[in-house]
Protein backbone atom coordinates (compact mmCIF):
# COMPACT_ATOMS: atom_id res chain seq x y z
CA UNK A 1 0.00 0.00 0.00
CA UNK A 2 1.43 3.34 -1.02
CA UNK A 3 2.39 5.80 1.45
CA UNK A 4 1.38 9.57 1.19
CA UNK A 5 4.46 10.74 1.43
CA UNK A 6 3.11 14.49 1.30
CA UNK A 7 0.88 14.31 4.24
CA UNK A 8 3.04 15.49 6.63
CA UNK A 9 4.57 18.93 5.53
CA UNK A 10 6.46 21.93 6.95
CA UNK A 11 6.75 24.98 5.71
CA UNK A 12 9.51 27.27 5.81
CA UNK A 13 9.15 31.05 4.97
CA UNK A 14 11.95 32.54 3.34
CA UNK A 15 13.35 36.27 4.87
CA UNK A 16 16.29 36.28 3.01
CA UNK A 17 18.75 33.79 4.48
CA UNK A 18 21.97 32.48 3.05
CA UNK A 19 21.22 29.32 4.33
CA UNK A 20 17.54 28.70 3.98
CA UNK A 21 17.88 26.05 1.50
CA UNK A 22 20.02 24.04 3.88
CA UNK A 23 17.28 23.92 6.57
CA UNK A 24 14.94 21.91 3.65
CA UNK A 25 17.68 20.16 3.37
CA UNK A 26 17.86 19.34 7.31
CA UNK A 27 14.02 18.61 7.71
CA UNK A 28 14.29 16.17 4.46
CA UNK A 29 16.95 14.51 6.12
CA UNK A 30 14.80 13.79 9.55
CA UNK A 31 12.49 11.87 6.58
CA UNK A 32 9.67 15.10 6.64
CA UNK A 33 8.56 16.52 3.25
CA UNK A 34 9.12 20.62 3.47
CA UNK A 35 8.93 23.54 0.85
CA UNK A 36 9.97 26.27 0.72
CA UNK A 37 7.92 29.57 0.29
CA UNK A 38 8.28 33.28 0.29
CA UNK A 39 7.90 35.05 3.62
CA UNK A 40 4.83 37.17 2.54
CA UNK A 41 2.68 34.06 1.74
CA UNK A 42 -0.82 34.37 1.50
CA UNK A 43 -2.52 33.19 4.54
CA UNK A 44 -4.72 31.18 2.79
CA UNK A 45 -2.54 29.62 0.50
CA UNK A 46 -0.55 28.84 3.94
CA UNK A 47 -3.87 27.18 5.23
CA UNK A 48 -4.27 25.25 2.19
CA UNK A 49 -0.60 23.71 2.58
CA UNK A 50 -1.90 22.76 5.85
CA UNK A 51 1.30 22.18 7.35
CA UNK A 52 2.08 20.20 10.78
CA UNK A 53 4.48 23.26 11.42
CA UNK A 54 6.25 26.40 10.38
CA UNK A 55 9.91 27.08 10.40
CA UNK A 56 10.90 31.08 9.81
CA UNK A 57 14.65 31.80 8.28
CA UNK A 58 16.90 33.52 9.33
CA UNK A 59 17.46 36.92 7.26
CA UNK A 60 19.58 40.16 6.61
CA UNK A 61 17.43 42.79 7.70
CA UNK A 62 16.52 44.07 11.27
CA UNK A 63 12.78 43.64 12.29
CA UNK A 64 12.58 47.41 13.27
CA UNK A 65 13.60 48.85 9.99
CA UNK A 66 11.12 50.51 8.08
CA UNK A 67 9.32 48.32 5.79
CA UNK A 68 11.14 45.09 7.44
CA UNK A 69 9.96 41.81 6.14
CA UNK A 70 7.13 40.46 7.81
CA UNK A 71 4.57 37.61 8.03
CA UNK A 72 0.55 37.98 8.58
CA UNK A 73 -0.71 38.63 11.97
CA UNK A 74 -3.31 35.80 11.97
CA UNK A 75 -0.01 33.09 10.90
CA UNK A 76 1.05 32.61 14.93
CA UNK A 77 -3.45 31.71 14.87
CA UNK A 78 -3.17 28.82 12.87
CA UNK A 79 -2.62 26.73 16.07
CA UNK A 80 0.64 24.41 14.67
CA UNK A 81 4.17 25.03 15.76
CA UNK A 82 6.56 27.68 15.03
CA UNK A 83 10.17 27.83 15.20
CA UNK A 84 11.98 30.70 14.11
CA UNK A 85 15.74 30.91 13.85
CA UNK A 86 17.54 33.94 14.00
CA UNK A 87 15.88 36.61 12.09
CA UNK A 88 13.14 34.74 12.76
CA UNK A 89 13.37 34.10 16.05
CA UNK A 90 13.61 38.23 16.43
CA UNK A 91 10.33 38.05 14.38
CA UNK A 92 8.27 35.78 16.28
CA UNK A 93 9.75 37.92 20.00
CA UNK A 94 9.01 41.12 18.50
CA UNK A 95 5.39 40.06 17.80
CA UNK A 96 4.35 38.81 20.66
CA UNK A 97 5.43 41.66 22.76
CA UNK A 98 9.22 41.58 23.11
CA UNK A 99 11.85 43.62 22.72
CA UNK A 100 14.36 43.41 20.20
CA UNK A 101 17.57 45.99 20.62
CA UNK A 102 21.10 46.28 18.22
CA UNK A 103 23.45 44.23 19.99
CA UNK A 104 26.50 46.00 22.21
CA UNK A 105 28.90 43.30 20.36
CA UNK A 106 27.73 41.69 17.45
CA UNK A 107 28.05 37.71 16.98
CA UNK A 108 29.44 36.18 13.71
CA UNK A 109 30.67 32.48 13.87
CA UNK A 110 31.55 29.90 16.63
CA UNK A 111 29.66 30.80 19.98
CA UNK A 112 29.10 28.41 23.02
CA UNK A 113 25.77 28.02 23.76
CA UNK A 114 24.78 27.57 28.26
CA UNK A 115 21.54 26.11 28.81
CA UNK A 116 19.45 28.18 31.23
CA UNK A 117 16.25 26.55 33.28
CA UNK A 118 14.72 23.83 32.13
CA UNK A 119 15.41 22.99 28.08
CA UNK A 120 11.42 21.89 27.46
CA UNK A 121 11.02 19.02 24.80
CA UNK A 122 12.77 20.65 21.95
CA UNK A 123 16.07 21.56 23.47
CA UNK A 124 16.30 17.95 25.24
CA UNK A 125 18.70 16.09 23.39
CA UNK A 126 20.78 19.49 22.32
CA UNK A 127 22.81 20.29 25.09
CA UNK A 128 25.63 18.02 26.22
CA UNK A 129 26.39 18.73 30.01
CA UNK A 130 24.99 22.51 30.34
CA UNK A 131 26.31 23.44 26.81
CA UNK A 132 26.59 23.69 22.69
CA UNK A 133 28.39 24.95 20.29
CA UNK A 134 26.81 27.04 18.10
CA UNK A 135 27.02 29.13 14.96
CA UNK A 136 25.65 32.92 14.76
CA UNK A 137 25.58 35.65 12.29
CA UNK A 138 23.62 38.46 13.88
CA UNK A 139 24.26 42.01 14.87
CA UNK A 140 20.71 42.45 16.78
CA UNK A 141 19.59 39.90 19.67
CA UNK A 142 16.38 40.12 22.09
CA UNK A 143 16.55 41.82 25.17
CA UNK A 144 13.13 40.62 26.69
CA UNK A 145 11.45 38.07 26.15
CA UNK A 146 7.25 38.31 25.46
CA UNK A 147 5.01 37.35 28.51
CA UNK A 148 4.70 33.39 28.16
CA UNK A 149 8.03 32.65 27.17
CA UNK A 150 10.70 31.80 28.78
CA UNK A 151 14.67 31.95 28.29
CA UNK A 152 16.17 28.70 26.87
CA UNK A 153 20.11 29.48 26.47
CA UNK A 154 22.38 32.17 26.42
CA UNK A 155 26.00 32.83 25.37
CA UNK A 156 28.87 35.15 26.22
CA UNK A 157 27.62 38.48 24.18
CA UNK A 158 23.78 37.54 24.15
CA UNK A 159 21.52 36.89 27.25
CA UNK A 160 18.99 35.47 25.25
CA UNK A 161 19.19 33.01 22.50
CA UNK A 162 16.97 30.34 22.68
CA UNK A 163 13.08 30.79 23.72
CA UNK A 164 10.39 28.43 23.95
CA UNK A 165 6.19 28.72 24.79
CA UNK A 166 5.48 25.23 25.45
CA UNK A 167 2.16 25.35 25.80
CA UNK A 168 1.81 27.30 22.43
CA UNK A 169 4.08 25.37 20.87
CA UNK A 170 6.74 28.42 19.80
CA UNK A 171 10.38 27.84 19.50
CA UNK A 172 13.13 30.04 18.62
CA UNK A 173 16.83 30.07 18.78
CA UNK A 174 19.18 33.29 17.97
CA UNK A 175 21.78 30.55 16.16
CA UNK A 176 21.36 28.61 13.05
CA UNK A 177 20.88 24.83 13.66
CA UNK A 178 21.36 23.85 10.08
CA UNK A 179 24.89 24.70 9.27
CA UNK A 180 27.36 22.47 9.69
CA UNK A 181 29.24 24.20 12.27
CA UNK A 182 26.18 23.83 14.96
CA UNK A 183 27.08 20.23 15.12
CA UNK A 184 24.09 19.38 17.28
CA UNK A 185 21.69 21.34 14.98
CA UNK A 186 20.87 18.26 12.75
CA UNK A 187 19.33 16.87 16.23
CA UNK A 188 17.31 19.95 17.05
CA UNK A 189 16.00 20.26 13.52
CA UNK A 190 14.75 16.58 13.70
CA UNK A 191 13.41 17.19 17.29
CA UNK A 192 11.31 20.13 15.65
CA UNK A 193 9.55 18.03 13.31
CA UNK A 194 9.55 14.92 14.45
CA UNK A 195 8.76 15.20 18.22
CA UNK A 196 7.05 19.00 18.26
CA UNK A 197 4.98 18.67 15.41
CA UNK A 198 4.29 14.51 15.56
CA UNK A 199 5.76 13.79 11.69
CA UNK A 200 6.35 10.09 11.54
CA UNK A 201 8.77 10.45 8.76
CA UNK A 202 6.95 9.35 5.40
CA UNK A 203 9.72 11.24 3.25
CA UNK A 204 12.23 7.77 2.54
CA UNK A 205 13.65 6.94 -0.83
CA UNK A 206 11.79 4.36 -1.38
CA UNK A 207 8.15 5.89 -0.48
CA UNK A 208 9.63 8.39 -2.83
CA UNK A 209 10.24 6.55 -6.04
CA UNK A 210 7.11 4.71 -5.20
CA UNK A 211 4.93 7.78 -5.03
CA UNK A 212 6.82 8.82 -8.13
CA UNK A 213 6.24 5.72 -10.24
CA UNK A 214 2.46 6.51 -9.13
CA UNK A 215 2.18 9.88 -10.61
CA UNK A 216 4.20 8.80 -13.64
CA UNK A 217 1.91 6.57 -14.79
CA UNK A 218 -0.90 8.41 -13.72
CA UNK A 219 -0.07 10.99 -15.74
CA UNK A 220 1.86 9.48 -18.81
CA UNK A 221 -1.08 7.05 -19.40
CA UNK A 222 -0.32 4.78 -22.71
CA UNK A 223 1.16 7.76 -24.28
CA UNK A 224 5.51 7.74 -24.94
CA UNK A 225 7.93 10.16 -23.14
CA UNK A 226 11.14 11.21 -24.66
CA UNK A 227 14.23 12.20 -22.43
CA UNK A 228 17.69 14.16 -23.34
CA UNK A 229 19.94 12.04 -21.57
CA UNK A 230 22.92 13.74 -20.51
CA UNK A 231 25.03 10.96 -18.87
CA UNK A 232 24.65 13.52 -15.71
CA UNK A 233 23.11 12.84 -12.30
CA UNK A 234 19.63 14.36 -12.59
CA UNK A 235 18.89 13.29 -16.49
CA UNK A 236 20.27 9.34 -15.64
CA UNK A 237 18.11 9.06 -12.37
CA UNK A 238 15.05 10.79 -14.01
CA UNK A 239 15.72 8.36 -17.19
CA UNK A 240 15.83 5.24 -14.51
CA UNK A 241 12.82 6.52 -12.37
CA UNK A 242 10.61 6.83 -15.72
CA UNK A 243 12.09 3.41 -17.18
CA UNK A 244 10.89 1.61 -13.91
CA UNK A 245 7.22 3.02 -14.37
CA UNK A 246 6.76 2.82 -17.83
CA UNK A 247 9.25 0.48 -19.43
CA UNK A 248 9.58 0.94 -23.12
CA UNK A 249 7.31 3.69 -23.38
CA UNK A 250 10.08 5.71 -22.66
CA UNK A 251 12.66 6.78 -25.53
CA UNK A 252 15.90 8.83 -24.35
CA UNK A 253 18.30 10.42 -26.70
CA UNK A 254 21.86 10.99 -25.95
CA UNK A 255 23.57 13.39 -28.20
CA UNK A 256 27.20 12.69 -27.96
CA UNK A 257 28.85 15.78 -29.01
CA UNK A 258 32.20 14.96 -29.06
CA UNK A 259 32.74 17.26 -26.06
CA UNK A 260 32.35 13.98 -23.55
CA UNK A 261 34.90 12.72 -20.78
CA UNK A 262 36.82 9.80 -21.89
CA UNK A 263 34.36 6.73 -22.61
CA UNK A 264 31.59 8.71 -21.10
CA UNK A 265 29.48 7.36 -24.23
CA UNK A 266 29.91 4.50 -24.62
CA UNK A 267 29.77 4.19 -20.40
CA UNK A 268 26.20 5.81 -20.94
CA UNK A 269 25.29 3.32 -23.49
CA UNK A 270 26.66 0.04 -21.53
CA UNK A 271 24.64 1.36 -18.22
CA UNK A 272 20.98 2.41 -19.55
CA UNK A 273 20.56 0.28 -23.26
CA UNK A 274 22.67 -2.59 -21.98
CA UNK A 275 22.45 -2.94 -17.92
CA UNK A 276 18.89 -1.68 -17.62
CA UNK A 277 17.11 -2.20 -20.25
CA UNK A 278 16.40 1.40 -21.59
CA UNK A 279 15.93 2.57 -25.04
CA UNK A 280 18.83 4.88 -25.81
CA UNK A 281 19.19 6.62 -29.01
CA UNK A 282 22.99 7.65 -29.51
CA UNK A 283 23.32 10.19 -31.53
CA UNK A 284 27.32 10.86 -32.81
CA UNK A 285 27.36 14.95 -33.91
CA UNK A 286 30.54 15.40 -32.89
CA UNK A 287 31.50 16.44 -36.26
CA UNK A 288 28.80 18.98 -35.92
CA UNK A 289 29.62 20.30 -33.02
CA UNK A 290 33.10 20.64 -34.09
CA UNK A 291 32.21 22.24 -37.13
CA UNK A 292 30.06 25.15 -35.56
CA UNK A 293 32.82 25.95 -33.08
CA UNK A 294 35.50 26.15 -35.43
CA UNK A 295 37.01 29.34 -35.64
CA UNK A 296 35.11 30.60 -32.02
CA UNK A 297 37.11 31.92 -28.49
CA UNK A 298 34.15 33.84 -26.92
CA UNK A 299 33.60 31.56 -24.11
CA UNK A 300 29.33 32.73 -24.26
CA UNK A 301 29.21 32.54 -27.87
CA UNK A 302 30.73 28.82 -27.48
CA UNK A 303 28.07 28.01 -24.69
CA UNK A 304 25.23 29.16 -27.03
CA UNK A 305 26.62 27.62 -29.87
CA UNK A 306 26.94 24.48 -27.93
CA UNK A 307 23.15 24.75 -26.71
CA UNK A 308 21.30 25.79 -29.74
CA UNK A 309 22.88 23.04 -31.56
CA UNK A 310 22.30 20.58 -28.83
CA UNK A 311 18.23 21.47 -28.96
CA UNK A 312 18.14 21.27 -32.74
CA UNK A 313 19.64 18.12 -32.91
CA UNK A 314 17.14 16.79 -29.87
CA UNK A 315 14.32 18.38 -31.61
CA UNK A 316 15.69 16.43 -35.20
CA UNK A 317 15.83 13.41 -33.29
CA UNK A 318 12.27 13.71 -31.34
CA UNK A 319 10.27 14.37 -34.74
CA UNK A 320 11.19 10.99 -35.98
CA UNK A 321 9.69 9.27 -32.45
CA UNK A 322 6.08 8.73 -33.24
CA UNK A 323 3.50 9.81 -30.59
CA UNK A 324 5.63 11.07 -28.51
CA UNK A 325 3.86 13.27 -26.44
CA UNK A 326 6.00 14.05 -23.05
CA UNK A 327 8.95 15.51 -22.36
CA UNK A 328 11.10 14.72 -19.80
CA UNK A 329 13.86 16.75 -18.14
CA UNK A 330 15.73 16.47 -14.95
CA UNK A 331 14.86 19.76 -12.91
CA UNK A 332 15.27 19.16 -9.17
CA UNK A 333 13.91 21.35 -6.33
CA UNK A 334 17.22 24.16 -6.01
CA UNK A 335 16.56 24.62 -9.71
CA UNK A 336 13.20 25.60 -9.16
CA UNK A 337 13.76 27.90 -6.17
CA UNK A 338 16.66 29.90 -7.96
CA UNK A 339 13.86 30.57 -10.82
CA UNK A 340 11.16 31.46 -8.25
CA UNK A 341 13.36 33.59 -7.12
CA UNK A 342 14.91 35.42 -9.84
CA UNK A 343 10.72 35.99 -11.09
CA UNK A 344 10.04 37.61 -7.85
CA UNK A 345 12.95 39.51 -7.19
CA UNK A 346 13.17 38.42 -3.56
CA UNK A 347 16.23 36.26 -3.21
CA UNK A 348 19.76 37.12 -3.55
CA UNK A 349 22.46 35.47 -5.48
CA UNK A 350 20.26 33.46 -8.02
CA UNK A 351 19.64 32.48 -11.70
CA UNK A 352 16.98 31.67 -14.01
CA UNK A 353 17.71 27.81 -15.11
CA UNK A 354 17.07 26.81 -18.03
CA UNK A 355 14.77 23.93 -17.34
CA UNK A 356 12.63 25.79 -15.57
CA UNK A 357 10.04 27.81 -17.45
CA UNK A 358 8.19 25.67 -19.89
CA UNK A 359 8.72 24.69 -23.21
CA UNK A 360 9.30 26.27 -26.81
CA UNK A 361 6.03 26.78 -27.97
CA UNK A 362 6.93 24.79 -31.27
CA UNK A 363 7.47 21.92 -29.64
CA UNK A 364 4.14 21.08 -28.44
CA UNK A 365 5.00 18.33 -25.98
CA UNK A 366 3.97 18.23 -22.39
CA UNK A 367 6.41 18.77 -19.71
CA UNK A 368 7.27 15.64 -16.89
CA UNK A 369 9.53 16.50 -14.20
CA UNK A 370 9.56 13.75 -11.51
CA UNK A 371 12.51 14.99 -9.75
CA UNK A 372 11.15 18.59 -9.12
CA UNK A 373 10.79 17.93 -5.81
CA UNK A 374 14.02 16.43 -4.56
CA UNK A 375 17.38 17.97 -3.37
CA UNK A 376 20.78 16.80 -5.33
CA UNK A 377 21.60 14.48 -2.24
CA UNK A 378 18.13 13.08 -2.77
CA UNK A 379 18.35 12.51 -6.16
CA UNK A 380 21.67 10.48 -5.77
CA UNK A 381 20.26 8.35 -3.35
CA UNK A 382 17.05 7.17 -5.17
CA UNK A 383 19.90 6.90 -7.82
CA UNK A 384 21.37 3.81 -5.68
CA UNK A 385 18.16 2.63 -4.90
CA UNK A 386 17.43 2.49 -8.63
CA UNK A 387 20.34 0.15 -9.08
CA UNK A 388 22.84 3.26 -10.87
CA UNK A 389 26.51 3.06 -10.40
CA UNK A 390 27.53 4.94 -7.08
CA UNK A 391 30.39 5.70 -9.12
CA UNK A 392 27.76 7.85 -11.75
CA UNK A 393 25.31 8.50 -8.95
CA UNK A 394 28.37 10.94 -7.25
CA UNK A 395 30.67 11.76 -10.00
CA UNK A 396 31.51 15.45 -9.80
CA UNK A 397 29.09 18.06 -11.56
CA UNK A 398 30.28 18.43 -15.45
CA UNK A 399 28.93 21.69 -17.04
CA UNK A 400 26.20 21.35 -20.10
CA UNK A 401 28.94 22.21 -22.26
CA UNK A 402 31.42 19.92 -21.57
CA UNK A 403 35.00 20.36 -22.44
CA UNK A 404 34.19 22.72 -25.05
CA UNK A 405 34.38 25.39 -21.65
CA UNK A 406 37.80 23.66 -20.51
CA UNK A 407 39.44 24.18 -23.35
CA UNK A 408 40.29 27.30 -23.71
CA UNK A 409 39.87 29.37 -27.12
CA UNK A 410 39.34 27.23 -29.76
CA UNK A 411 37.84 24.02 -29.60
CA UNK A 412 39.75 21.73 -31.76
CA UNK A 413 39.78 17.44 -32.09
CA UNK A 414 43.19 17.44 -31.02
CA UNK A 415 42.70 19.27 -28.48
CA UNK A 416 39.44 17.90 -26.92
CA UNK A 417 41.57 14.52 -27.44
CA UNK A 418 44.70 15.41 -25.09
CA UNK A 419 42.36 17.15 -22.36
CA UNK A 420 40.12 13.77 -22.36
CA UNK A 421 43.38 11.60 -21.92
CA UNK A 422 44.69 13.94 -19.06
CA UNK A 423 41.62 14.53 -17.06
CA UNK A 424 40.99 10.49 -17.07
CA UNK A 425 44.27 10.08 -15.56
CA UNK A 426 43.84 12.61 -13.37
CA UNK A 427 40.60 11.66 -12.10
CA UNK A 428 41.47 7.60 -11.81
CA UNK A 429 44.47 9.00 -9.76
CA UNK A 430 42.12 11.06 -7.32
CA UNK A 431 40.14 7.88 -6.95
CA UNK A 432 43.04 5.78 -6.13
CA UNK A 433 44.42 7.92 -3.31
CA UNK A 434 40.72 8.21 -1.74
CA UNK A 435 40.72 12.34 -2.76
CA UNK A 436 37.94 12.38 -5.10
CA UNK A 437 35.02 11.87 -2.54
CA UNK A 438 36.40 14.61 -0.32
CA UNK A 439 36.78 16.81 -3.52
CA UNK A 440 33.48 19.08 -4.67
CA UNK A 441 34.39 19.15 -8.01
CA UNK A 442 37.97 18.33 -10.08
CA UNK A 443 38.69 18.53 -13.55
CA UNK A 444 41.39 19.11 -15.83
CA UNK A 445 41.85 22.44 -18.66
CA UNK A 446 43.61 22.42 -21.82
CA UNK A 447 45.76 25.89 -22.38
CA UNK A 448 46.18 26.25 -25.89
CA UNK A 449 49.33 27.72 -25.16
CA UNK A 450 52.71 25.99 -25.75
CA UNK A 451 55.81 26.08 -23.48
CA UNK A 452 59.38 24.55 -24.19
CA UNK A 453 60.27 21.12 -22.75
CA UNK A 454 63.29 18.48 -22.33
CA UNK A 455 62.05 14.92 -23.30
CA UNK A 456 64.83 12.23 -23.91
CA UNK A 457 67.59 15.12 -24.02
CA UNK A 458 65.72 16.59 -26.81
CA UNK A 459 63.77 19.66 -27.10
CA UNK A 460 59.87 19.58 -26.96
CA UNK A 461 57.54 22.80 -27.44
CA UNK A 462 54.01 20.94 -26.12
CA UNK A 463 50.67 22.39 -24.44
CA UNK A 464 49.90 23.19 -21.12
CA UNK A 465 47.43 21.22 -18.54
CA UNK A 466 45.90 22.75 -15.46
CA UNK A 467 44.46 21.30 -12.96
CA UNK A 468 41.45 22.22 -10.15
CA UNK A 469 40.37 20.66 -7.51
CA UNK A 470 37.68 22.33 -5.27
CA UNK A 471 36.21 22.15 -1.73
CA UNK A 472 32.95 23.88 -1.48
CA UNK A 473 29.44 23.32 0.49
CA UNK A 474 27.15 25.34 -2.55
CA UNK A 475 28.98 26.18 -5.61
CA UNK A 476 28.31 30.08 -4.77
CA UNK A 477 31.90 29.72 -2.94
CA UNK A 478 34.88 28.06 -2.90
CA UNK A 479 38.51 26.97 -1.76
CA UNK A 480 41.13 25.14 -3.57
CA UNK A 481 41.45 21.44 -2.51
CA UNK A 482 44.76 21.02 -0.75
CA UNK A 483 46.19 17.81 -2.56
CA UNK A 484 49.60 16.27 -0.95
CA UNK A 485 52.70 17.76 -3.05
CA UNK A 486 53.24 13.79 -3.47
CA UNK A 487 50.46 13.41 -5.32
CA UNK A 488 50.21 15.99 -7.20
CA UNK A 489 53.44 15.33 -9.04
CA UNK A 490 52.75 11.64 -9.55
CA UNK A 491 49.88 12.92 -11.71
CA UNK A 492 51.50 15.33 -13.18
CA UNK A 493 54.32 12.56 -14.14
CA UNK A 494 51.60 10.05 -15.42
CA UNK A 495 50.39 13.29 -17.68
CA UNK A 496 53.28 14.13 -19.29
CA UNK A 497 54.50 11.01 -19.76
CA UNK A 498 51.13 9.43 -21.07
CA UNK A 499 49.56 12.33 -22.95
CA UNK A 500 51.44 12.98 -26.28
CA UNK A 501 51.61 16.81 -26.79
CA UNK A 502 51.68 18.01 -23.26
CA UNK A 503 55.13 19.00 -21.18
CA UNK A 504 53.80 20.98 -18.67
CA UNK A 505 50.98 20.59 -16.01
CA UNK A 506 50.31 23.41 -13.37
CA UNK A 507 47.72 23.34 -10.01
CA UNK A 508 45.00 25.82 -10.14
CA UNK A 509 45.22 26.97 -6.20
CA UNK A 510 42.58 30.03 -6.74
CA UNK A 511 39.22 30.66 -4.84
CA UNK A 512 35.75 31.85 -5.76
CA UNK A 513 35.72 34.60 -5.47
CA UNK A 514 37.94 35.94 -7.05
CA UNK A 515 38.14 33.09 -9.30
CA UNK A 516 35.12 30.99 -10.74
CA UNK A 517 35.22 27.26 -10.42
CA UNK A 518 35.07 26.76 -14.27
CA UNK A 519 38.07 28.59 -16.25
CA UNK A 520 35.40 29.77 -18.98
């Protein structure tokens, strides 16, 4: 018997926090269904969503500036629980009838967190002997508490940072539990919607793809889908999650541009047409992708030329699938959000994506997104539990693209042919000395710049290779991976001497910012 997997939900209302995001990604890890919403949601649209409770972000504004972002009155009515963190916390004190002041020394980072009174059924399992360490980022804090609640915690600089109304059911804590640097925060997160609001935990990979194969066929009917398969994380699970409900209903095509890592094609072939069973249409245009790049350094004009021809080929390819009516694509929840928010204008440091927003109107085929809902880490594990390679399921990200943005300049055969070679040894050798699952995202470049050599006492004038290696928690930052000196010139050694045409390899050791994590 199927489980409704959305009947337990929490909403979180969005002020403006870096980190937002990461608390959906918290509450789906305690096995809860969330989403995500701006902070000026309707109130009836919040009473429709009937949630079992309602977490408020943190945010960058101060609740007594003019015009500060607010929620309506009647939402603290609604009788469910509230937590609000940080901003939010400020919000929910401020409303009731506390005060909330700038703070004499403001808090950003590591703080330890004293327990004071009783902790009350959220705070329970948080503290370890009296005390927590916690993460802040806030320059106002609240210097008295609303009648009915009652101090919580404290640290050094703030006398109050954790509140609670049991009997209402109100939380809220001055830190943020869902970074990684509140260790315990994970626990209090869970506690929130597990134990305060009574979710059971519905939200599993398994009641996932189940509910997912539901809706599939629900809506797909007898009618066929077509897929772009990518070879990617988000394309191969959506192509696996569709195959399992539909079977041969389902047609993907893989356009293999000649841009691809090293065997990545024929890998993609062997793993959907041969392993499971899915009907793969391989399309070789590397020729005419070569062909339409020839002659091009703009790093955008490449990417467009790249796309445009990649949709024209699709679209070629699609025409000849008879009733086909469905098309598939592999937009996952972040994607989503970032579009949301770059319509409304209300988040900060986002983008539209490009499979968000519908289709070209001369396509005529209805859209079916069955990982819309999921976060990345989600995605890869209903990957696993679709039988995919853990080894494809958490291979770094690899841009739309391809190598046609890591080699720089001109893309040329020869080229895209000594930047495979090198970035396959590189990454094997980041796999053999256990780096590559600590590593965000590595990947070799092709200079197209030549430097003089000694090979076999003779003379050698041969291309450049760099190589990156990032650490990073959301691609909107980063640091360069520290790899052992060791290793790093045991790859370079296996480069030079294994890659005809290259003499030199160099370590990319620059952040974002100033840097991006892609060259082009």
């Amino acid at each position: 018997m199927s489980q409704d997997i959305h009947g337990e939900k929490i909403l979180i209302l969005d002020f403006g926090s870096q980190y937002t995001q990461l608390i959906a990604r918290r509450v789906r890890e305690a096995h809860v269904y969330c989403e995500l919403h701006p902070f000026d949601m309707e109130l009836e649209a919040i009473r429709a969503f009937a949630p079992r409770g309602i977490i408020l972000s943190g945010g960058p504004k101060s609740v007594y500036d003019e015009g500060a972002p607010a929620v309506a009155e009647a939402l603290f009515e609604l009788g469910v629980p509230v937590l609000g963190i940080c901003y939010g916390m400020q919000l929910l004190a401020r409303h009731f009838g506390g005060e909330v002041v700038p703070a004499g020394k403001r808090e950003y980072g590591h703080a330890e967190l004293h327990a004071v009174g009783r902790p009350g059924p959220l705070f329970e399992e948080f503290f370890i002997e009296g005390k927590s360490p916690v993460w802040m980022s806030h320059g106002d804090h609240v210097s008295q508490v609303p009648a009915g609640f009652e101090v919580v915690a404290r640290t050094e600089n703030a006398p109050v940072c954790a509140i609670q109304d049991v009997a209402r059911r109100l939380y809220g804590v001055q830190f943020h539990p869902e970074v990684n640097h509140t260790p315990h925060g994970e626990q209090l997160l869970d506690s929130f919607v597990r134990q305060i609001c009574g979710c059971s935990g519905q939200w599993t990979p398994g009641h996932i793809i189940e509910d997912a194969i539901a809706r599939i066929r629900r809506q797909v009917g007898s009618e066929r889908v077509i897929l772009g398969l990518s070879g990617g994380v988000d394309s191969s699970v959506a192509a696996a999650l569709i195959q399992r409900a539909i079977g041969d209903q389902l047609t993907c095509v893989f356009v293999d541009n000649g841009l691809l890592r090293l065997g990545e094609g024929d890998q993609v072939m062997r793993t959907f047409a041969a392993n499971m069973g899915v009907n793969v249409i391989r399309v070789n245009a590397e020729e005419r992708f070569l062909g339409a790049l020839a002659g091009e350094t703009d790093p955008e004009r490449k990417r467009k030329i790249i796309g445009n021809l990649f949709v024209q080929i699709f679209e070629e390819e699609s025409a000849r699938i008879e009733d086909a009516r469905w098309l598939a694509q592999g937009t996952i929840y972040p994607d989503v959000i970032e579009s949301a928010g770059a319509k409304t204008g209300k988040a900060h440091n986002i983008k539209s994506h490009h499979n968000v927003g519908g289709l070209p109107e001369h396509m005529k085929l209805k859209l079916l997104e069955p990982l819309r809902e999921l976060f990345k880490d989600e995605v890869r594990a209903i990957g696993e539990e679709l039988g995919l390679p853990h080894q494809m399921v958490y291979r770094h990200p690899f841009p739309g693209p391809g190598l046609g943005v890591r080699i720089l300049g001109e893309v040329k055969l020869e080229y895209a042919d000594i930047l495979r070679r090198a970035d396959a040894i590189y990454i094997e050798e980041l796999y053999r000395t256990g780096h590559y699952d600590k590593i965000s995202q590595a990947f070799a470049v092709f200079l197209p710049v030549r430097s003089v050599g000694v090979m076999g006492d003779g003379r050698t004038y041969e291309y450049v290779i760099a190589l990156r290696a990032v650490e990073t928690k959301d691609f909107m930052t980063a640091g360069w991976y520290p790899l052992p000196y060791a290793d790093m010139a045991y790859i370079s050694n296996r480069i030079i001497n294994e890659v005809k045409g290259v003499n030199r390899v160099v370590y990319d050791i620059s952040s974002k910012p100033p840097a991006t994590i892609e060259w082009e």
